[in-house]
Protein backbone atom coordinates (compact mmCIF):
# COMPACT_ATOMS: atom_id res chain seq x y z
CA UNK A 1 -19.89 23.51 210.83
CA UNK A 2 -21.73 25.82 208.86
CA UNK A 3 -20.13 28.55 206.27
CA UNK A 4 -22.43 30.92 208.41
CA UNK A 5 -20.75 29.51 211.95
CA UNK A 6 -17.44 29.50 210.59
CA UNK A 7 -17.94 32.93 209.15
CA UNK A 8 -18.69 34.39 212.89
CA UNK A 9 -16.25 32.48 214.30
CA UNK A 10 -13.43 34.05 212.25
CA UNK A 11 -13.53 37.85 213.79
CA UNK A 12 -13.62 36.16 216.98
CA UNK A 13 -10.51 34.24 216.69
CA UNK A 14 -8.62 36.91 215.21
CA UNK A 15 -9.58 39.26 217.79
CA UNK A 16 -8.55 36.63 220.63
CA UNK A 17 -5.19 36.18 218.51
CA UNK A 18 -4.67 40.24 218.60
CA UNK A 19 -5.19 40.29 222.17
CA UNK A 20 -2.80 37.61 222.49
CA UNK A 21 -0.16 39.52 221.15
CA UNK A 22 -0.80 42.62 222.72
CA UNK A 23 -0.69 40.60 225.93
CA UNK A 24 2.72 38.64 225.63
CA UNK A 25 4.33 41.69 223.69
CA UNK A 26 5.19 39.53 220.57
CA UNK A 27 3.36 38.76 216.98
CA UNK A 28 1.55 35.36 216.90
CA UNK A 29 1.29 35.07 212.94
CA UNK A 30 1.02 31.28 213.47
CA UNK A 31 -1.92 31.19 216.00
CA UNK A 32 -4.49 28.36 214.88
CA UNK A 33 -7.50 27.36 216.78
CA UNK A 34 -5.28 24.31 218.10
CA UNK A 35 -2.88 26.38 219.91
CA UNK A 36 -3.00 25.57 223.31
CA UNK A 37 -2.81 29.04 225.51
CA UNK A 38 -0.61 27.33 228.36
CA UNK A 39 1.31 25.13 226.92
CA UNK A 40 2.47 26.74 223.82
CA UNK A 41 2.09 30.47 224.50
CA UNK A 42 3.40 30.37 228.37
CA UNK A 43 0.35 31.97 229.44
CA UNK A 44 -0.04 32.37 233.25
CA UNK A 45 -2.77 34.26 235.26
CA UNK A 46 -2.04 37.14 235.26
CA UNK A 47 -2.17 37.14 231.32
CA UNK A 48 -5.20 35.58 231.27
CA UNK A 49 -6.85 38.45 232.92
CA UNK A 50 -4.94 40.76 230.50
CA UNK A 51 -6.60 38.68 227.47
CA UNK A 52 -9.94 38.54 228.60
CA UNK A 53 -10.06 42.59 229.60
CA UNK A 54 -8.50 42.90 226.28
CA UNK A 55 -11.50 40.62 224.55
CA UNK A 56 -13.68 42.79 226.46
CA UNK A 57 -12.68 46.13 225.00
CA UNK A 58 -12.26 44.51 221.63
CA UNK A 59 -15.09 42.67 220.84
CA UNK A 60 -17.61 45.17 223.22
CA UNK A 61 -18.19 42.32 225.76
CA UNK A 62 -18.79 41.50 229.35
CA UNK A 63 -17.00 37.81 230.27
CA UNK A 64 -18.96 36.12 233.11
CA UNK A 65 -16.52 34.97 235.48
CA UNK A 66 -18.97 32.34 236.99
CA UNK A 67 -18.70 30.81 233.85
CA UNK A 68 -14.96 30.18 232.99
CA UNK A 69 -13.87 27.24 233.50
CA UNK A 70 -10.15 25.88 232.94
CA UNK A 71 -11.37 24.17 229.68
CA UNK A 72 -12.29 27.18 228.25
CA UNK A 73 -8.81 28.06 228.40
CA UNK A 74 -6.72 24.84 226.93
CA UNK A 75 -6.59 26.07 223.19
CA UNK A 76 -7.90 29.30 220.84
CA UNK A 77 -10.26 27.61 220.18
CA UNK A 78 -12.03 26.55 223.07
CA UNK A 79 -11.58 30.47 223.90
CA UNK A 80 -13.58 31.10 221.24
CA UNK A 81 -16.26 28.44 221.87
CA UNK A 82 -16.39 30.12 225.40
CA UNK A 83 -16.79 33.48 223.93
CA UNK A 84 -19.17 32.55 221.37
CA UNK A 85 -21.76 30.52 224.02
CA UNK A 86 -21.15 32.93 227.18
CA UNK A 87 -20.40 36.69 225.90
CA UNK A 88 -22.92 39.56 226.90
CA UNK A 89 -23.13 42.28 225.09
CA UNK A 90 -22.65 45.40 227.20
């Protein structure tokens, strides 16, 4: 990976890890790419759909719902691979 990759990749992590928070109501200070969203934050659906309208308002996005799949949602960082790749600007 690229500094340049890595670089963009940063804002979008941290913005997934705020919404995160906001979502389950508690700070995430150790949030890494690796963290898996079900398994080791309890996420269900109905916080998924909190996390991605909060990545929407955030980061001034549209998420394509065709396009999630559960991959997408295993870890942070897959999250952010998904965001990076399938994001529209609105």
């Amino acid at each position: 990976m690229t500094t340049t990759a890595a670089t963009s990749r940063e804002p979008i992590v941290l913005a997934i890890v705020e919404a995160l928070s906001g979502v389950l109501g508690r700070p995430l200070a150790d949030v890494t790419e690796e963290t898996r969203l079900f398994e080791d934050l309890n996420l269900d659906s109905t916080s998924v759909l909190g996390l991605l309208m909060a990545l929407e308002d955030s980061l001034g996005m549209e998420v394509d719902p065709e396009a999630l799949e559960q991959h997408h949602l295993e870890s942070v960082g897959a999250l952010t691979d998904f965001v990076v790749e399938h994001s529209t600007q609105r």
